[in-house]
Protein backbone atom coordinates (compact mmCIF):
# COMPACT_ATOMS: atom_id res chain seq x y z
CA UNK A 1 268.18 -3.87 -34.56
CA UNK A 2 266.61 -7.41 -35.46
CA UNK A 3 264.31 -7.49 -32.53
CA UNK A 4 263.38 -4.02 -33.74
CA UNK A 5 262.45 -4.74 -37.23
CA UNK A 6 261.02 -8.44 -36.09
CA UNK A 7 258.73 -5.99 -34.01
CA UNK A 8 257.74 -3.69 -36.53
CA UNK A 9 256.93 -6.40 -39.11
CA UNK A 10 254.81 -7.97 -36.16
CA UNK A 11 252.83 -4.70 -35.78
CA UNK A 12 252.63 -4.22 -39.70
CA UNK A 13 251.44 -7.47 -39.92
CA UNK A 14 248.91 -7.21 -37.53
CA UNK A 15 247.60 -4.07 -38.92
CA UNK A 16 247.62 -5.25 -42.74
CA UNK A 17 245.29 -8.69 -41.52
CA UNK A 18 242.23 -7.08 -40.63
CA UNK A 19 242.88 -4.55 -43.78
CA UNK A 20 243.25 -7.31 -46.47
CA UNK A 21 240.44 -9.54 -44.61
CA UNK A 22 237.98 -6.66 -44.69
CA UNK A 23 238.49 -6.31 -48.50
CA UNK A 24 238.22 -10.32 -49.06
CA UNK A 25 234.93 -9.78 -47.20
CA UNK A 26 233.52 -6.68 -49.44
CA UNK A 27 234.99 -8.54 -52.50
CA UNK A 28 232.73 -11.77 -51.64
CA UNK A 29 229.59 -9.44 -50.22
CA UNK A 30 229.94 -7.70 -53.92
CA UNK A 31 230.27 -10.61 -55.58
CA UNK A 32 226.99 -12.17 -54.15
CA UNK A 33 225.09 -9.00 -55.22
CA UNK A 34 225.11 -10.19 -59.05
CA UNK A 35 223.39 -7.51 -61.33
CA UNK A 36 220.25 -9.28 -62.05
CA UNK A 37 219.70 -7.80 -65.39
CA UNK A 38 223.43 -8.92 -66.48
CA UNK A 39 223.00 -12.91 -67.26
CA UNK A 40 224.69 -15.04 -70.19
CA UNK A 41 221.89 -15.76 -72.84
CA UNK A 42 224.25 -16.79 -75.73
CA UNK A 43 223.32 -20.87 -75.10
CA UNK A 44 220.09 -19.80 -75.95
CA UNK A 45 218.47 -20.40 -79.24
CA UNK A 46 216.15 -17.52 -80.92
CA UNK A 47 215.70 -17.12 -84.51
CA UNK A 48 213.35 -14.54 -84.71
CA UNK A 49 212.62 -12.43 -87.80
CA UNK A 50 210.48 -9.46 -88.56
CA UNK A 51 208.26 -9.59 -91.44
CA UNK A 52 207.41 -6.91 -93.26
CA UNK A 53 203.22 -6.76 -94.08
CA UNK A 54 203.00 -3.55 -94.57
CA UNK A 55 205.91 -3.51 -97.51
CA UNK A 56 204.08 -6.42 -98.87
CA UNK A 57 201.15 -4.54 -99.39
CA UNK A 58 202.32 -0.96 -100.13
CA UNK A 59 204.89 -1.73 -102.00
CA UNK A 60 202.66 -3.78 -104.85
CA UNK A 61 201.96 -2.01 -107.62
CA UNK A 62 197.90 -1.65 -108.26
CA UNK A 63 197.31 -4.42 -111.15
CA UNK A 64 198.91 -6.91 -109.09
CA UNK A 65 196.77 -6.36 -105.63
CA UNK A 66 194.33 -8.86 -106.64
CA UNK A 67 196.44 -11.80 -106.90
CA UNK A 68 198.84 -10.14 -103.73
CA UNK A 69 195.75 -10.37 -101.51
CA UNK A 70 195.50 -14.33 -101.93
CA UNK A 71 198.93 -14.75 -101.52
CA UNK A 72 198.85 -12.96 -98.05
CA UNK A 73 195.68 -15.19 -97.27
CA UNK A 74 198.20 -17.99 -97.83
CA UNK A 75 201.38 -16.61 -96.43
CA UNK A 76 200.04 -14.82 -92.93
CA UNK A 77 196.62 -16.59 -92.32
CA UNK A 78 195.35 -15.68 -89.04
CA UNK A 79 197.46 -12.93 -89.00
CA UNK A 80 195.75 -11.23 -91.50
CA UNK A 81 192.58 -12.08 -90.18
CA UNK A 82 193.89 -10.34 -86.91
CA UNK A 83 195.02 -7.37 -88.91
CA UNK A 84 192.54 -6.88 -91.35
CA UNK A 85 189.93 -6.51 -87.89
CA UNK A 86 192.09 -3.76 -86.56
CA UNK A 87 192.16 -1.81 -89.55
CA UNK A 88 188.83 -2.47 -90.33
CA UNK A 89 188.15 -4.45 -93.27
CA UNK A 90 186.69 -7.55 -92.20
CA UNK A 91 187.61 -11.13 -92.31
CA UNK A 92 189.72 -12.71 -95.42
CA UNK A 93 187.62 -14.80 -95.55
CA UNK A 94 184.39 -12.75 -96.50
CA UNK A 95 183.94 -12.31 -100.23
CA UNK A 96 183.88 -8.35 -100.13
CA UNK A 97 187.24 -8.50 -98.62
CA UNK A 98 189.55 -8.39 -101.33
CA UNK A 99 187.81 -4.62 -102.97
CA UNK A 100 187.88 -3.31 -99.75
CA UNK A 101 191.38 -4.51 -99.45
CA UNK A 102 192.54 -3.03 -102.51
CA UNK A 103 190.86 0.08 -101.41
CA UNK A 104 192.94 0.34 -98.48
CA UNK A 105 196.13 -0.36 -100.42
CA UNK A 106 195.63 2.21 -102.73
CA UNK A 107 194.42 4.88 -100.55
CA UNK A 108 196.82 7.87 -101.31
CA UNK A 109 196.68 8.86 -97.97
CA UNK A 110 198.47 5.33 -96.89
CA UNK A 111 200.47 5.32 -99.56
CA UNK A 112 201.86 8.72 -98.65
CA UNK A 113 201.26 7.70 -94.76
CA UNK A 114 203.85 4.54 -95.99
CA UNK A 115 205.99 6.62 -97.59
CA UNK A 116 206.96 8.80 -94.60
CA UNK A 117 206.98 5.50 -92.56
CA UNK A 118 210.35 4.27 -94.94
CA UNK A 119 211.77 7.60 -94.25
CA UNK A 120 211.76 6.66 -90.59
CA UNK A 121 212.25 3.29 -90.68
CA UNK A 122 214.31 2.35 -94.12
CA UNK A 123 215.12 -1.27 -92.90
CA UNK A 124 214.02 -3.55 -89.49
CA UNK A 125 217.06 -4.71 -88.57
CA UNK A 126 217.60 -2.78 -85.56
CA UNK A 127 214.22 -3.66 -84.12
CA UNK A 128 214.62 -7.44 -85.03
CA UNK A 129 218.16 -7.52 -83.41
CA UNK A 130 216.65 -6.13 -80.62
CA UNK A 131 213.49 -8.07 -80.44
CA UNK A 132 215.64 -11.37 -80.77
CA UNK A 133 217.90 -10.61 -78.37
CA UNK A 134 214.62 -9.72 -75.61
CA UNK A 135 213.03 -13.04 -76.34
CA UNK A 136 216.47 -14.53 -75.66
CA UNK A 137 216.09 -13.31 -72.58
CA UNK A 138 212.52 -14.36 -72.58
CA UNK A 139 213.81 -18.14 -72.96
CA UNK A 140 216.40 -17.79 -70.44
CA UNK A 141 214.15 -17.12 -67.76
CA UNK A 142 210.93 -18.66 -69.21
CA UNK A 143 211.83 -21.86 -70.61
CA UNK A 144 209.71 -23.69 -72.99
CA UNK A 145 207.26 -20.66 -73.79
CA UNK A 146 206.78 -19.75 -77.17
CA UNK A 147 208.40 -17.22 -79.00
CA UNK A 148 205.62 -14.91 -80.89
CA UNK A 149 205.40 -14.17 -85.03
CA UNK A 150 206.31 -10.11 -85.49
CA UNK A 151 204.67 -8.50 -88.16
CA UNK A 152 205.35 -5.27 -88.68
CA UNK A 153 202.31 -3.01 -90.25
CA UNK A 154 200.98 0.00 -90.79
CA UNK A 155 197.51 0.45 -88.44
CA UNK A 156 196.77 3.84 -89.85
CA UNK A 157 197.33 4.89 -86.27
CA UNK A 158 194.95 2.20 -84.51
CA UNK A 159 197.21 0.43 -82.24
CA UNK A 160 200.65 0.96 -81.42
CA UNK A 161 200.93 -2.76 -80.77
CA UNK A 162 198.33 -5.78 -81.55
CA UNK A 163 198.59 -9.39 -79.85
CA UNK A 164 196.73 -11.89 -80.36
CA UNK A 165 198.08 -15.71 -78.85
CA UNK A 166 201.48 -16.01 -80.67
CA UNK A 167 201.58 -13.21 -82.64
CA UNK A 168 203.07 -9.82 -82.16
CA UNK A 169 202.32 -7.00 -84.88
CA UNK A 170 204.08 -3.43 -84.53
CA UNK A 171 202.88 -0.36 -86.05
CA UNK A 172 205.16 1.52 -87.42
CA UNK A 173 203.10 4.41 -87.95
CA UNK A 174 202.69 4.81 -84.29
CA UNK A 175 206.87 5.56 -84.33
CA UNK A 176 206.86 7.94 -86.94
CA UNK A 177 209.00 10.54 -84.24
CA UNK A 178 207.17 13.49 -81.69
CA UNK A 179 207.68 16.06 -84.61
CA UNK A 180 205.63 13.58 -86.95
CA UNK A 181 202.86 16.37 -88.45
CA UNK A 182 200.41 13.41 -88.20
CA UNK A 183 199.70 13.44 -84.77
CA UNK A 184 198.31 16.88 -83.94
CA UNK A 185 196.14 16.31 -85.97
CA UNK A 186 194.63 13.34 -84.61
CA UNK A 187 194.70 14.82 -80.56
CA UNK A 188 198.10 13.35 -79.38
CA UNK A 189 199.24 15.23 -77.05
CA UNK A 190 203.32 16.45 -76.77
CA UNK A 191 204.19 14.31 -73.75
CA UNK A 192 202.40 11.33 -75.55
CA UNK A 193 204.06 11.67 -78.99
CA UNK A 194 207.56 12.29 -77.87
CA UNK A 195 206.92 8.79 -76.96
CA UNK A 196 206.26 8.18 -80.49
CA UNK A 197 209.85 7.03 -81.87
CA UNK A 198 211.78 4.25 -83.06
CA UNK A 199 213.86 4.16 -79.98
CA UNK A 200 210.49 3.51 -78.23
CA UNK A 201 209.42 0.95 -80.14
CA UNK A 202 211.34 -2.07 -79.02
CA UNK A 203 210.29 -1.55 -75.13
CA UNK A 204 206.67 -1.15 -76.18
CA UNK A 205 206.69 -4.64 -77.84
CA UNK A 206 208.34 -6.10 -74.80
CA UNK A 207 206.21 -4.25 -72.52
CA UNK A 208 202.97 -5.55 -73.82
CA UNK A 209 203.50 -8.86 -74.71
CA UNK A 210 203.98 -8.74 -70.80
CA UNK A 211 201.30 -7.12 -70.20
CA UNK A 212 199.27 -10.02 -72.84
CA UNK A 213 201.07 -12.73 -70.50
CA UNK A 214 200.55 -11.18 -66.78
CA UNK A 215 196.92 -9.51 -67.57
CA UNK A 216 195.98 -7.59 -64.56
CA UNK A 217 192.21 -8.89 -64.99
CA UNK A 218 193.10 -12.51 -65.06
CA UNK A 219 195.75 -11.98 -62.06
CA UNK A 220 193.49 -11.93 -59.07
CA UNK A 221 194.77 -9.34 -56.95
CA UNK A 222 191.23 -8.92 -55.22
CA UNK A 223 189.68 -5.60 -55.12
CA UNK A 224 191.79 -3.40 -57.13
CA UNK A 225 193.31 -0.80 -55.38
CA UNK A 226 196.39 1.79 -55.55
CA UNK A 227 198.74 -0.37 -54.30
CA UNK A 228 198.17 -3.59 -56.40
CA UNK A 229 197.81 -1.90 -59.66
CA UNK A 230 201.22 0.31 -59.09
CA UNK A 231 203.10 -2.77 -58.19
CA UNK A 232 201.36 -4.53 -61.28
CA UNK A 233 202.26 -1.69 -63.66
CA UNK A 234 205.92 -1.78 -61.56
CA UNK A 235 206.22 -5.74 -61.98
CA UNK A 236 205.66 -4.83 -66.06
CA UNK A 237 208.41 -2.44 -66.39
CA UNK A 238 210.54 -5.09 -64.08
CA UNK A 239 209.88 -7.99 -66.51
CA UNK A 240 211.01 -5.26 -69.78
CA UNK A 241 214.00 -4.50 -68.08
CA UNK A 242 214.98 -7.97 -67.64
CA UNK A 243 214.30 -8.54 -71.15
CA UNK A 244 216.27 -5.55 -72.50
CA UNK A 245 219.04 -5.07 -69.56
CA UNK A 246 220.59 -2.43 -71.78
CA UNK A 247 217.64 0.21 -71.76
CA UNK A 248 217.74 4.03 -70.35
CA UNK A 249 215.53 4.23 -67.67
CA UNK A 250 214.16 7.28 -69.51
CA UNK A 251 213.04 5.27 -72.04
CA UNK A 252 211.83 2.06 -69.57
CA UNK A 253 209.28 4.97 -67.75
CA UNK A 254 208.55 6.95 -70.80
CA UNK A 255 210.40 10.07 -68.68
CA UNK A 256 212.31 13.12 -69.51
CA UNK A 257 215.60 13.66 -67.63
CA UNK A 258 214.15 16.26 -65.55
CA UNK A 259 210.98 14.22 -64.61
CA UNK A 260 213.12 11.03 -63.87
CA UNK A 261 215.44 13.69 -61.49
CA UNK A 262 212.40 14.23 -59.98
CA UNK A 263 211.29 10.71 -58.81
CA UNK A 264 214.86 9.98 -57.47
CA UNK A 265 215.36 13.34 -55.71
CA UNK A 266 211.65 13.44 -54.28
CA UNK A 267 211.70 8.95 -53.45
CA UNK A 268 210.97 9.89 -49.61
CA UNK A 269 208.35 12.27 -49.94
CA UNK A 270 206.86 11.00 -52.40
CA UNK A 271 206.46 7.78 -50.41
CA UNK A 272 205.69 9.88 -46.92
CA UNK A 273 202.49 11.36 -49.06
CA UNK A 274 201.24 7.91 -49.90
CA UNK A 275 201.37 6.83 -46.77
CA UNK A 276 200.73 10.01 -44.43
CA UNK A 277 196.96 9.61 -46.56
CA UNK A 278 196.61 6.24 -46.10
CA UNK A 279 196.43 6.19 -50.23
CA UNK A 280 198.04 2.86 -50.97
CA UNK A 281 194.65 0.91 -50.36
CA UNK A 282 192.53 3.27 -51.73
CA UNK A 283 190.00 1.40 -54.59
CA UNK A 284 188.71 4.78 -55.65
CA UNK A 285 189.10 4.39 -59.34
CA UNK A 286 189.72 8.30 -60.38
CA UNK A 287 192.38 8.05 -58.12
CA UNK A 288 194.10 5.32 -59.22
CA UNK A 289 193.71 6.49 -62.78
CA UNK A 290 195.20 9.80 -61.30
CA UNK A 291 198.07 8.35 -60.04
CA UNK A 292 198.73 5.59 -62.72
CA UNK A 293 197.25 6.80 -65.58
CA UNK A 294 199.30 8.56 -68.66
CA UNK A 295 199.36 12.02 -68.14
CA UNK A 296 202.05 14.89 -68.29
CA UNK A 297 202.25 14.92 -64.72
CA UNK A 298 201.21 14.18 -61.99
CA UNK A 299 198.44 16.45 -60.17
CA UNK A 300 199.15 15.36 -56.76
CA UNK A 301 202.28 16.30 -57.03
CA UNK A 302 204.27 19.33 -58.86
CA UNK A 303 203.90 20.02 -62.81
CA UNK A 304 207.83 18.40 -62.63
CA UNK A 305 206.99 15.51 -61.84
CA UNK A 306 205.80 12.74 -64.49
CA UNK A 307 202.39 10.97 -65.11
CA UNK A 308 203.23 7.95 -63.13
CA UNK A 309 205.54 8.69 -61.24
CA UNK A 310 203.80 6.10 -58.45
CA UNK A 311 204.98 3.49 -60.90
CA UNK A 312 208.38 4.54 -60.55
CA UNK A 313 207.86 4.00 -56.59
CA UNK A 314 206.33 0.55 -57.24
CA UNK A 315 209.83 -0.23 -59.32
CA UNK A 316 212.01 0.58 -56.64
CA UNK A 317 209.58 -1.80 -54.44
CA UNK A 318 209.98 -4.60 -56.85
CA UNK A 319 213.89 -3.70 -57.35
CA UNK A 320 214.18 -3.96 -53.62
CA UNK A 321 211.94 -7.02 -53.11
CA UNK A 322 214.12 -8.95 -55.41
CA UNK A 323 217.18 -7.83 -53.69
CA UNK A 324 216.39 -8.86 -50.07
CA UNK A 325 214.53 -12.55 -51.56
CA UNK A 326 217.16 -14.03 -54.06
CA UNK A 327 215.62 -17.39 -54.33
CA UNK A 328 212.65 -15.64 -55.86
CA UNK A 329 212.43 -16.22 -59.52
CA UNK A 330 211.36 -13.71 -61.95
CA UNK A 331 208.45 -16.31 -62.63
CA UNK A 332 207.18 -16.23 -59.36
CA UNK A 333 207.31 -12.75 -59.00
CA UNK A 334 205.31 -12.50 -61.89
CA UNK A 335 202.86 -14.80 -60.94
CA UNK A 336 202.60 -12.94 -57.33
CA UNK A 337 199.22 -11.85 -56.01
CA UNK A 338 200.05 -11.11 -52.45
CA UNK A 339 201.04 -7.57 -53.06
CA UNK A 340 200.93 -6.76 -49.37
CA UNK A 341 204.20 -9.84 -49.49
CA UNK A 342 205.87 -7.53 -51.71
CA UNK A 343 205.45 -4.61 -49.94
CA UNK A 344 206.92 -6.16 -46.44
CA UNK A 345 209.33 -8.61 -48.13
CA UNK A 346 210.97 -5.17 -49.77
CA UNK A 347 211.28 -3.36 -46.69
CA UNK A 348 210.62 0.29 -48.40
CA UNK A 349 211.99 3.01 -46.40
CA UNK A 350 213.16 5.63 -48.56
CA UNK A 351 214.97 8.86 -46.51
């Protein structure tokens, strides 16, 4: 009966080796494929604070504007400069300034324009927790760059985001929400304003101080064609993710849930249709705008899909790229001009 059970213990043994080896292996193999939007920013220092301009000017009462608009010369200086250009009324520095300032901050249309803004947005924390925790990020991987001033303002719908060298001013009147009765009056379209919320707000910031750093006109791609200005656009919403690991990719592509089902149930065709009409190299502008241009959807395609959707593809190109070349930083791939590199060092092959 010993030799017996010696046997079987043998023969379990020998079975239960490979077994527990194979999961050692998959353990390890998992382990090496670290999440590279999960990283530990807490050593890194980031005091950033939102201030509020547009309080500071709406919420002054009238006989007081006068002496508020030298203040703000003093507080904000070229920030004001910056914003008093967008809005149009000049430079601080020009003696008509301050009337038409005072104008503009007693406009009852702004003042009832700010008053719907508090309704939305009754305090900043949310977006300055957010925005400080991004530019951790921003440290981590970028060392040694400079962290911008926010402002937050009221453009009377201008810009939904101005940057100018170090600063970074948010308009809040640009996140007023898709049923805000302000913008169908002014031409926005539904699939652009249901882009217009709070929740979008912090990913637009993020997405275009990128967009400030990595300009696609100062990059030097070459002749700009399909391919380069997807995987630009792409590299963009890359660089936001890795700022803000915790966003919905709904929210990262500016998708519904249906349009973003589309992309990943249609990745192989859409790819095959790229590539069956030699599109990728294509420099014909109205085709690139076609393809990565804001629209509802895209016309190549089927009224599910989203404006864009190419971009999508050029994610999942930059996802994989980074995958199979782990010694690339997210500097260099930043930085990268070669976009045919990309393209082979991914490997694409969707099914």
């Amino acid at each position: 009966v010993k030799k017996y059970r010696d046997s079987q213990y043998m023969i379990i043994k020998a079975i239960v080796r490979p077994i527990v080896a194979a999961v050692l292996i998959l353990q390890v193999t998992a382990a090496c494929v670290r999440n590279p939007y999960e990283v530990n920013v807490s050593a890194i220092e980031c005091d950033l604070s939102v201030r509020n301009l547009a309080g500071e000017i709406f919420e002054t009462s009238p006989p007081d504007l006068s002496a508020r608009a030298e203040t703000l010369k003093e507080e904000y200086g070229m920030a004001l400069t910056t914003y008093s250009t967008v809005i149009g009324l000049g430079d601080p520095s020009d003696e008509k300034w301050e009337s038409a300032f005072i104008l503009f901050a007693t406009d009852l249309r702004n003042l009832a324009l700010w008053d719907d803004v508090k309704r939305v947005w009754p305090d900043l924390a949310s977006l300055e927790e957010g925005l400080e925790d991004a530019f951790r990020h921003y440290l981590y991987y970028f060392p040694g760059k400079v962290v911008p001033e926010v402002i937050a303002c009221i453009s009377v719908f201008n810009n939904s985001i101005i940057i100018d060298d170090s600063l970074l001013m948010i308009s809040l009147d640009r996140y007023l929400g898709s049923d805000s009765k302000y913008y169908p009056a002014l031409g926005i379209f539904d699939y652009q304003s249901r882009k217009m919320t709070p929740e979008y707000a912090l990913s637009d910031c993020i997405y275009a101080w990128g967009a400030t750093e990595w300009d696609h006109r100062e990059m030097n791609y070459g002749t700009k064609n399909l391919l380069n200005t997807m995987l630009h656009e792409a590299k963009l919403l890359y660089f936001t993710k890795r700022m803000i690991p915790e966003i919905s990719d709904t929210v990262l592509f500016g998708f519904t849930g249906k349009q973003l089902e589309f992309c990943q149930a249609n990745e192989g065709p859409v790819w095959e249709y790229l590539i069956s009409r030699d599109m990728l190299f294509s420099t014909d502008g109205f085709l690139i705008r076609k393809f990565t241009g804001e629209a509802p959807f895209t016309s190549y395609f089927s009224e599910d899909s989203p404006g864009r959707a190419v971009v999508w593809t050029g994610f999942r190109i930059i996802e994989r790229y980074m995958r199979n070349n782990p010694s690339v930083t997210l500097a260099d791939l930043m930085n990268m001009t070669d976009c045919q590199a990309i393209l082979s060092g991914a490997r694409y092959n969707p099914e």
